[in-house]
Every structure is written in C-alpha cells, then in structure tokens.
N, C-alpha and C. Protein backbone atom coordinates (compact mmCIF):
# COMPACT_ATOMS: atom_id res chain seq x y z
N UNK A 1 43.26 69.90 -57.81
CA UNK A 1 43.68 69.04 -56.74
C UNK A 1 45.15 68.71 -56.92
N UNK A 2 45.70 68.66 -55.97
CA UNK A 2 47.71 68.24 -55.54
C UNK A 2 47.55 66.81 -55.61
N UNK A 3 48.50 66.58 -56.65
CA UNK A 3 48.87 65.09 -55.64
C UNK A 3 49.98 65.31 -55.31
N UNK A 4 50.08 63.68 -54.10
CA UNK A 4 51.11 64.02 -53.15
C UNK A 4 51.55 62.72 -53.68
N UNK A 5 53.44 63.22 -53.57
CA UNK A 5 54.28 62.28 -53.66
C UNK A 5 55.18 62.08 -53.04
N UNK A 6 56.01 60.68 -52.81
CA UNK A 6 57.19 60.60 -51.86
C UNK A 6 58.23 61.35 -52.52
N UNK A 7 58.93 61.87 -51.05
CA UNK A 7 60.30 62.46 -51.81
C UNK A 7 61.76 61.71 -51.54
N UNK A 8 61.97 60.80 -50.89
CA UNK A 8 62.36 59.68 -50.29
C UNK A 8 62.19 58.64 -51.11
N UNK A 9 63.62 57.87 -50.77
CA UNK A 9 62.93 56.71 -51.22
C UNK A 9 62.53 55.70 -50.23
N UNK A 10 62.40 54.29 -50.83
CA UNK A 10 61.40 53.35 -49.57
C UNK A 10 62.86 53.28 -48.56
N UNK A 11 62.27 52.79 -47.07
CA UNK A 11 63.30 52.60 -46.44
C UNK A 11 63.45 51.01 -46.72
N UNK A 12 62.76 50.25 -47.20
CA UNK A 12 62.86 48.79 -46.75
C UNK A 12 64.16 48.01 -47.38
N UNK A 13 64.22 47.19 -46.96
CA UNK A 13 65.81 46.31 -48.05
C UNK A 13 65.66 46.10 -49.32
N UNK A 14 66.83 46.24 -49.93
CA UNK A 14 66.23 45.96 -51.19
C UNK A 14 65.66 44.41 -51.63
N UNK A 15 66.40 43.43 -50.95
CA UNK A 15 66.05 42.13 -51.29
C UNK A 15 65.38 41.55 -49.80
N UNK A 16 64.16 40.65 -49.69
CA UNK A 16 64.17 40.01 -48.27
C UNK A 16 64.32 38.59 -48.42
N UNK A 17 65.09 38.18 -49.20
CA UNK A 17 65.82 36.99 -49.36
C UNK A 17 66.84 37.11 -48.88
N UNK A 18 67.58 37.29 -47.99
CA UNK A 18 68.96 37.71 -47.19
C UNK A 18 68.80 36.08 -46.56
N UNK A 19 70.00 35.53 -47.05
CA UNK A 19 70.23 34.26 -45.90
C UNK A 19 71.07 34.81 -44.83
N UNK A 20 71.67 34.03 -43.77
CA UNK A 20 71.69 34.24 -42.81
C UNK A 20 73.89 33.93 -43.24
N UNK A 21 74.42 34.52 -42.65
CA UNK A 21 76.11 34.23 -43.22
C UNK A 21 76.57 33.44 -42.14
N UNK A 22 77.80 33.02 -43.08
CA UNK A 22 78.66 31.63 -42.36
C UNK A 22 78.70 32.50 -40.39
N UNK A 23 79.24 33.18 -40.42
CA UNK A 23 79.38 33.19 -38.82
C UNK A 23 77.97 33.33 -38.04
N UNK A 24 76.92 33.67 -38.24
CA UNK A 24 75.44 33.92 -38.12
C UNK A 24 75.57 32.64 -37.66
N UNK A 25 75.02 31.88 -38.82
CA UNK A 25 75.00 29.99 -38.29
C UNK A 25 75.64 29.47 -37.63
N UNK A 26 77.31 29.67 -37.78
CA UNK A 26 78.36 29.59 -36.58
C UNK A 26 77.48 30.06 -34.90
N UNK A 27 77.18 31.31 -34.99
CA UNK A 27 77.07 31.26 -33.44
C UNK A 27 75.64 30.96 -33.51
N UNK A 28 75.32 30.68 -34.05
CA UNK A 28 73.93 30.04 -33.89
C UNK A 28 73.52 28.11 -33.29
N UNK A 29 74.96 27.90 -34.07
CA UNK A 29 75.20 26.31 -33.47
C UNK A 29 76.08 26.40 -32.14
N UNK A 30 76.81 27.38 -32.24
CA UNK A 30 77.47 27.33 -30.61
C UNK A 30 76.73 27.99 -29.50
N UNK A 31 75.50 28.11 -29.63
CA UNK A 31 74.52 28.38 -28.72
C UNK A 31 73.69 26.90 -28.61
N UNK A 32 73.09 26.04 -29.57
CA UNK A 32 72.26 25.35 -29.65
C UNK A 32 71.92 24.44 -28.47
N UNK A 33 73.03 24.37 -27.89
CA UNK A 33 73.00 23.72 -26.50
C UNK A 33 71.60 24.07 -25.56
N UNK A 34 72.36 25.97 -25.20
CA UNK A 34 71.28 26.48 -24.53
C UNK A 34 69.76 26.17 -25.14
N UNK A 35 69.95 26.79 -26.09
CA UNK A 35 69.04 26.63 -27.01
C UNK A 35 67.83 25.74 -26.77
N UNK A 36 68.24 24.23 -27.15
CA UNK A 36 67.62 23.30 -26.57
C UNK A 36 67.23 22.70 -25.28
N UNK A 37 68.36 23.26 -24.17
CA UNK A 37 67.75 23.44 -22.66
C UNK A 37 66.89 24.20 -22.10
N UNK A 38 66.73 25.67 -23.08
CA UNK A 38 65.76 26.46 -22.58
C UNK A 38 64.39 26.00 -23.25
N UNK A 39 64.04 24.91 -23.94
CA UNK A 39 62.95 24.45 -25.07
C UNK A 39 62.64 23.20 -23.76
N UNK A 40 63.73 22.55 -23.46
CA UNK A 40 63.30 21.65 -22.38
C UNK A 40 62.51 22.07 -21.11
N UNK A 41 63.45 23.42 -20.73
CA UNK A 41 62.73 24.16 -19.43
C UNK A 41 61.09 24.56 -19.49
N UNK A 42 61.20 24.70 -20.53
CA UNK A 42 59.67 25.59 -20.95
C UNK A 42 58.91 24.48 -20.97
N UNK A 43 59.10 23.54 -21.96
CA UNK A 43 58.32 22.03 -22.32
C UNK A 43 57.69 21.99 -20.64
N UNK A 44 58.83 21.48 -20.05
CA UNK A 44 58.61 21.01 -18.39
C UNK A 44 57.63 21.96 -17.70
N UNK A 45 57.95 23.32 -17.77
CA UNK A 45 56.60 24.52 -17.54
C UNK A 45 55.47 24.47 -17.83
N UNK A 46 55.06 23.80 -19.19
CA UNK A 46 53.91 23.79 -19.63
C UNK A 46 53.57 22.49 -19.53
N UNK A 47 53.69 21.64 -18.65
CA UNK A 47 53.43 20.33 -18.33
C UNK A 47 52.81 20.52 -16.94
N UNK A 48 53.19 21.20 -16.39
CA UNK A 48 52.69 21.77 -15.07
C UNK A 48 51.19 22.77 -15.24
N UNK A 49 51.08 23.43 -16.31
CA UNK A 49 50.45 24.32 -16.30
C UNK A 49 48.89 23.31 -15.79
N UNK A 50 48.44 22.49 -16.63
CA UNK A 50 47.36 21.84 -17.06
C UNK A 50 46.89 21.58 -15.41
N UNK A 51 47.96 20.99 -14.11
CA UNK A 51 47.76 20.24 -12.77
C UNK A 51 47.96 20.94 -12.35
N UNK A 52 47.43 20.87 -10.65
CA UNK A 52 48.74 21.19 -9.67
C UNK A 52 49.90 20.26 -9.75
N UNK A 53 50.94 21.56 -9.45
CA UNK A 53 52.40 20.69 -9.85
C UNK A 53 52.76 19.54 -8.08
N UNK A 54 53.48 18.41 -9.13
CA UNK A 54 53.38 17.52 -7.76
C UNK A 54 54.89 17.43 -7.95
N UNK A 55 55.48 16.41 -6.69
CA UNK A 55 56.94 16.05 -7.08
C UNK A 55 57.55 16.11 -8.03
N UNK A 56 57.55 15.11 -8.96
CA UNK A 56 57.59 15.14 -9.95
C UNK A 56 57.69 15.67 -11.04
N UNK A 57 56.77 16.43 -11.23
CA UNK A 57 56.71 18.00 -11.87
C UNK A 57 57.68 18.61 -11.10
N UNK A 58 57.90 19.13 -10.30
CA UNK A 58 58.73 19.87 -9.17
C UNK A 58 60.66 19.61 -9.63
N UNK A 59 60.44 18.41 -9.61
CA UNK A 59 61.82 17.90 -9.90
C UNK A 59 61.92 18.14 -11.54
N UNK A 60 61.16 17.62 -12.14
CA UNK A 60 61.41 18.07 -13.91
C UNK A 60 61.69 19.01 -14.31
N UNK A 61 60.96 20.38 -13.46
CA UNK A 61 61.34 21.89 -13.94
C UNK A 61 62.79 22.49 -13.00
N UNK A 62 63.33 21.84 -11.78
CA UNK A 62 64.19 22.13 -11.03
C UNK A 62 65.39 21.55 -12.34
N UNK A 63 65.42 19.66 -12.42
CA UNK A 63 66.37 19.30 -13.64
C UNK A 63 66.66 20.40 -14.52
N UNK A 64 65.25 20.79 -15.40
CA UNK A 64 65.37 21.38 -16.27
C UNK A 64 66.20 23.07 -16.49
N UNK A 65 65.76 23.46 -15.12
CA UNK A 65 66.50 25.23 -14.57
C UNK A 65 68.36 24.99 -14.66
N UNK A 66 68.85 23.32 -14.13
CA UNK A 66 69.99 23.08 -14.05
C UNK A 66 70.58 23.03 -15.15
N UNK A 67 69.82 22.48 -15.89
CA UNK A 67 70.78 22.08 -17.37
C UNK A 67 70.20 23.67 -18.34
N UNK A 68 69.51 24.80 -18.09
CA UNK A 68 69.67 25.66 -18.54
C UNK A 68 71.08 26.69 -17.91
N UNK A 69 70.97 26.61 -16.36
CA UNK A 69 72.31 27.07 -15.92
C UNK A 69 73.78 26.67 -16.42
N UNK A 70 74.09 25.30 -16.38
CA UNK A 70 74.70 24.77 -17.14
C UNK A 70 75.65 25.07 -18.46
N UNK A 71 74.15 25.27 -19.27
CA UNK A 71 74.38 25.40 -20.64
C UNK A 71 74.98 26.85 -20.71
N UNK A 72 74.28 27.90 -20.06
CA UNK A 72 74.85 29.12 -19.86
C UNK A 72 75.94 29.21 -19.63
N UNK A 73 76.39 28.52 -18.41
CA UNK A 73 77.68 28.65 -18.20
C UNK A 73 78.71 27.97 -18.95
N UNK A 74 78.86 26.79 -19.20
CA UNK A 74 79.47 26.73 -20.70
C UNK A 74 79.27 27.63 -22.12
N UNK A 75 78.68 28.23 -22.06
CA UNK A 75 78.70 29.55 -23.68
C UNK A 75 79.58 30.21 -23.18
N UNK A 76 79.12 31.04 -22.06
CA UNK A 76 79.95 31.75 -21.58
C UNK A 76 81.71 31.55 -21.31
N UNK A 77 81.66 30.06 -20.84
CA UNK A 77 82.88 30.11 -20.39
C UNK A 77 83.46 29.43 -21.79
N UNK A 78 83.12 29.29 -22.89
CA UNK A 78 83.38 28.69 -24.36
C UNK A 78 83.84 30.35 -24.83
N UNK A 79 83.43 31.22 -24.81
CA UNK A 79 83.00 32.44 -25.58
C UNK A 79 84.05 33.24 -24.96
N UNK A 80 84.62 33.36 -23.99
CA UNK A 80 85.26 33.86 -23.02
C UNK A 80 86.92 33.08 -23.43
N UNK A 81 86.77 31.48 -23.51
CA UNK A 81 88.03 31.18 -23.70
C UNK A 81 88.52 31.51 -24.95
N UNK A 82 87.94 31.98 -26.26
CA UNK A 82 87.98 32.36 -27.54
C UNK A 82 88.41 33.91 -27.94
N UNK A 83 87.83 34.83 -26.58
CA UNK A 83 88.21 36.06 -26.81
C UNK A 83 89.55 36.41 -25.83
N UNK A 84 90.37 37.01 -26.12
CA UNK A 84 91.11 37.29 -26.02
C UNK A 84 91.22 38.30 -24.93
N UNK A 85 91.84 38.22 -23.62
CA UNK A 85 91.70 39.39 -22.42
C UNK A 85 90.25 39.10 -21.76
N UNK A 86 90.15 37.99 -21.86
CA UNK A 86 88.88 37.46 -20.91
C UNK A 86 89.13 37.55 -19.24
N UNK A 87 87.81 37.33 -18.71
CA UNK A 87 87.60 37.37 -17.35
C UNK A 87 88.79 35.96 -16.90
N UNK A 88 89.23 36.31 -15.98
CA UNK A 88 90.27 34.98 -15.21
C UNK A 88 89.65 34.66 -14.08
C-alpha cells in the first residue's frame, strides 16, 4: 500500500493572532459614524418586523435611512477632502 503525502506546504497563515494595524483601526474609527447609523437603521427595521408598521414606525425607519445618507455622505466627502485630485 502507497501512502500519500502533501507536496506543498499548508496554505494557511502562519500565525492567526494578527491584530489589526494602526491605519486598519484608523479607518475603522473614521467610518464609525456610518457604522452606527446603519446599526440604528436596521434596529428601526426590526422593530417593524414583529407589527404592521404604523406612523411611527414609518417615520423611525425614514429618520433612520437619513442619518445613514448623511453619514455616507460625510465619509465620502471627509475621504475625498484627504485625497488629493478629488472630485470638485
């Protein structure tokens, strides 16, 4: 009987303790905005799910779509004033 062996080695990383590096976390906090508006939007979504949605509901997830637009558009227009030969 053969045995069979790899001829390769593993593909995986060598360590999976990899933290995350200073600019990683950097744009990770200059997102957080969105971040937390799109956690609000959803929250407000799944508040609806349980009823029919009434006013109320209606207006919470409309608020909530605004301050995700919002937030977008400030990254963007944050991210844009930082790079160099941006959109005018």
């Amino acid at each position: 009987m053969k045995t069979i062996a790899a001829l390769q080695a593993l593909v995986t990383a060598a360590s999976l303790d990899i933290e995350p590096s200073a600019a990683e976390l950097d744009a990770i906090e200059q997102e957080m905005p969105l971040i937390q508006a799109e956690v609000e939007l959803l929250d407000a979504q799944i508040m609806t799910i349980d009823h029919p949605a009434n006013e109320l509901d209606a207006r919470r997830v409309r608020r909530a779509r605004n301050r995700v637009m919002a937030a977008r558009r400030d990254l963007t227009n944050r991210v844009d004033a930082v790079r160099p030969g941006g959109a005018a």
